[in-house]
Protein backbone atom coordinates (compact mmCIF):
# COMPACT_ATOMS: atom_id res chain seq x y z
CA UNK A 1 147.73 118.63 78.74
CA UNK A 2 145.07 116.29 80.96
CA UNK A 3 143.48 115.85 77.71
CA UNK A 4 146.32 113.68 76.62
CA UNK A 5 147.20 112.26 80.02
CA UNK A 6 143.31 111.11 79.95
CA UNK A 7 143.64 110.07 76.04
CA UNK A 8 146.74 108.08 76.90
CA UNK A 9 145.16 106.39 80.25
CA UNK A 10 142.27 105.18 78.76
CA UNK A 11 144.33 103.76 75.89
CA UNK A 12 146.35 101.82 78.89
CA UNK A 13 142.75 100.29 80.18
CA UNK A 14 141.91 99.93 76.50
CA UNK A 15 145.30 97.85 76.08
CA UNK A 16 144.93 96.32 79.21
CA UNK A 17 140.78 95.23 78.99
CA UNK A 18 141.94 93.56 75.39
CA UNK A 19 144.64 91.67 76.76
CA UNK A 20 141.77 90.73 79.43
CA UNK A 21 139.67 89.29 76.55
CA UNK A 22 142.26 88.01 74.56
CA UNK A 23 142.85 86.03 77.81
CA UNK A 24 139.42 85.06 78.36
CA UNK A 25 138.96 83.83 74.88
CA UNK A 26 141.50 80.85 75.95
CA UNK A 27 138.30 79.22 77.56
CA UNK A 28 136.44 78.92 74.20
CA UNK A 29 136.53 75.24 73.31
CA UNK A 30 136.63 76.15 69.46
CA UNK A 31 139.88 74.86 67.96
CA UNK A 32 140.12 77.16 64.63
CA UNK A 33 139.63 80.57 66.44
CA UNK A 34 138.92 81.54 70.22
CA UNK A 35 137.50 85.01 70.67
CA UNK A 36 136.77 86.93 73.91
CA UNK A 37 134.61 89.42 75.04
CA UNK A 38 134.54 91.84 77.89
CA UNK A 39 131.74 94.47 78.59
CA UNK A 40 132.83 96.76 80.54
CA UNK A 41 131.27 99.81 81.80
CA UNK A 42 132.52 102.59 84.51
CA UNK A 43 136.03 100.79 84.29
CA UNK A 44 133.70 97.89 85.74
CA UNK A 45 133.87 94.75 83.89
CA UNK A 46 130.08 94.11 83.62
CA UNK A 47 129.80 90.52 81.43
CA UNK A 48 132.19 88.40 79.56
CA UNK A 49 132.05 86.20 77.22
CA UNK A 50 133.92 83.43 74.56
CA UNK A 51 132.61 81.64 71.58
CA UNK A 52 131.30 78.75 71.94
CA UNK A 53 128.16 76.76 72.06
CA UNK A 54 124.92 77.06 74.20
CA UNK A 55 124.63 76.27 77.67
CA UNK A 56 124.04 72.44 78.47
CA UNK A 57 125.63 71.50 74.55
CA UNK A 58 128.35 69.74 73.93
CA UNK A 59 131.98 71.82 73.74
CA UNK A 60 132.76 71.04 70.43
CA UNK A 61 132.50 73.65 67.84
CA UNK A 62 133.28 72.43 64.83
CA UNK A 63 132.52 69.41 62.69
CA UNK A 64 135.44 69.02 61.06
CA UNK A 65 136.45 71.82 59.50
CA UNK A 66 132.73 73.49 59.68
CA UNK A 67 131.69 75.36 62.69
CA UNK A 68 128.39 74.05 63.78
CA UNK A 69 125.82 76.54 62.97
CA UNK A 70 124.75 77.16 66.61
CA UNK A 71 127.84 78.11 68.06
CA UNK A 72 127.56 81.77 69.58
CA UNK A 73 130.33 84.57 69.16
CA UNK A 74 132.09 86.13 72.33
CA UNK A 75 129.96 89.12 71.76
CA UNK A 76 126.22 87.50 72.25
CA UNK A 77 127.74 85.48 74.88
CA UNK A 78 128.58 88.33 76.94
CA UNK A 79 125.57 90.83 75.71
CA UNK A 80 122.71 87.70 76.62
CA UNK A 81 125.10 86.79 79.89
CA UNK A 82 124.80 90.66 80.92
CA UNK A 83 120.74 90.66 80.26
CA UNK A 84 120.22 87.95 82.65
CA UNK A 85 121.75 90.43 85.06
CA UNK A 86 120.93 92.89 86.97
CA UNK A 87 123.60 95.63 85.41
CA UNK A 88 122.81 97.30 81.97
CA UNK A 89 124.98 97.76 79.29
CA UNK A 90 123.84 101.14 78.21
CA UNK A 91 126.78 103.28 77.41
CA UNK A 92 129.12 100.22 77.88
CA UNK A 93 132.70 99.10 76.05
CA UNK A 94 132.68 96.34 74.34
CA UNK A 95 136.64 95.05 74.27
CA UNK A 96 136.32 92.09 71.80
CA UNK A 97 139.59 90.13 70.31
CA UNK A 98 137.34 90.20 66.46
CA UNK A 99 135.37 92.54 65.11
CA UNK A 100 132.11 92.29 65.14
CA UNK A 101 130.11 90.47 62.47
CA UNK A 102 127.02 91.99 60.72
CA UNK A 103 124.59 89.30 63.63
CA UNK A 104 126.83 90.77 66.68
CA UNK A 105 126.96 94.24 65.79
CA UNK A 106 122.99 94.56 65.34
CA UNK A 107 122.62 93.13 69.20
CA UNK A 108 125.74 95.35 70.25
CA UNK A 109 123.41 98.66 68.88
CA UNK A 110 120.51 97.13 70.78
CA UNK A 111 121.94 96.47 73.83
CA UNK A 112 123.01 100.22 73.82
CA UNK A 113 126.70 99.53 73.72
CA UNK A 114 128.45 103.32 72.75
CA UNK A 115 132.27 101.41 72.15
CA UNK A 116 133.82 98.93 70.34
CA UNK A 117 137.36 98.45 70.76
CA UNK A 118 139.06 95.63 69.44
CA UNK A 119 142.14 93.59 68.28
CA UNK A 120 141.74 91.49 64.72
CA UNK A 121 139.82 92.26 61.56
CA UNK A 122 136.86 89.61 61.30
CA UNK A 123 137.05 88.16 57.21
CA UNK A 124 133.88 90.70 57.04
CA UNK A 125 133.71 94.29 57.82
CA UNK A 126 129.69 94.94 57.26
CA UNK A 127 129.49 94.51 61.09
CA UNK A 128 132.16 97.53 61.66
CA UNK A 129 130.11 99.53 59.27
CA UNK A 130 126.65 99.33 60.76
CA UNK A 131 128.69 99.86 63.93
CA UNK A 132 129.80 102.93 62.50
CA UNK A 133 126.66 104.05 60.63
CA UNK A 134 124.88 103.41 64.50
CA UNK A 135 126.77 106.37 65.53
CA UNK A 136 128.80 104.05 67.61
CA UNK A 137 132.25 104.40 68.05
CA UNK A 138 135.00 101.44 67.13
CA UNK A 139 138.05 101.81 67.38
CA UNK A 140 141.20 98.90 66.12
CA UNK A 141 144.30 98.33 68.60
CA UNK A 142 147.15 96.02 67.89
CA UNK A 143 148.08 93.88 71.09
């Protein structure tokens, strides 16, 4: 019985965290998709993060209908954000509004992420795979 009553609470903070990042992702400047990011570890929200380009560029990412090849995803936004910190995301969540592409989910296993929850299907599931094959567990909720 607590089993399910802590199954079904963390499935509320999982809800609630990706509604967070879905949130969040409305600061990305990118006009065909905004993605957020939220790291979050001991039901502490350790980093954040949004697509977009580099610190100190411009906040346009797209040329047209082309992203611009530098723009970074929510995910290495809020992984590189959390390593100029002093917290560690060993054994963090990573609540993300995409799934991870093949580039994000190879810095996700090296930043020692353990989760992956998340909203939409990314055009590419390789990333979700290697996820997988890491021993890492993702998991897909509809919000």
């Amino acid at each position: 019985m607590s089993s399910l009553n802590n199954n079904s609470r963390q499935h509320q903070f999982d809800c609630r965290y990706l509604e967070m990042a879905r949130i969040w992702g409305k600061n990305s400047y990118c006009k065909r998709r905004q993605v957020g990011a939220l790291l979050v570890k001991d039901r502490i929200i350790i980093s954040d993060g949004y697509n977009g380009t580099p610190s100190g560029f411009e906040n346009e990412c797209e040329d047209g209908d082309v992203t611009k090849p530098y723009v970074l995803h929510a995910e290495a936004n809020a992984i590189t954000k959390v390593a100029r910190s002093n917290n560690s995301s060993e054994g963090a969540t990573l609540y993300v509004t995409s799934s991870p592409c093949m580039e994000c989910a190879k810095l996700i296993i090296q930043a020692g992420v353990k989760r992956v929850v998340f909203a939409d299907h990314y055009h590419d599931v390789n990333g979700i795979n290697l996820l997988e094959r890491a021993g890492i567990d993702v998991q897909q909720i509809n919000i």
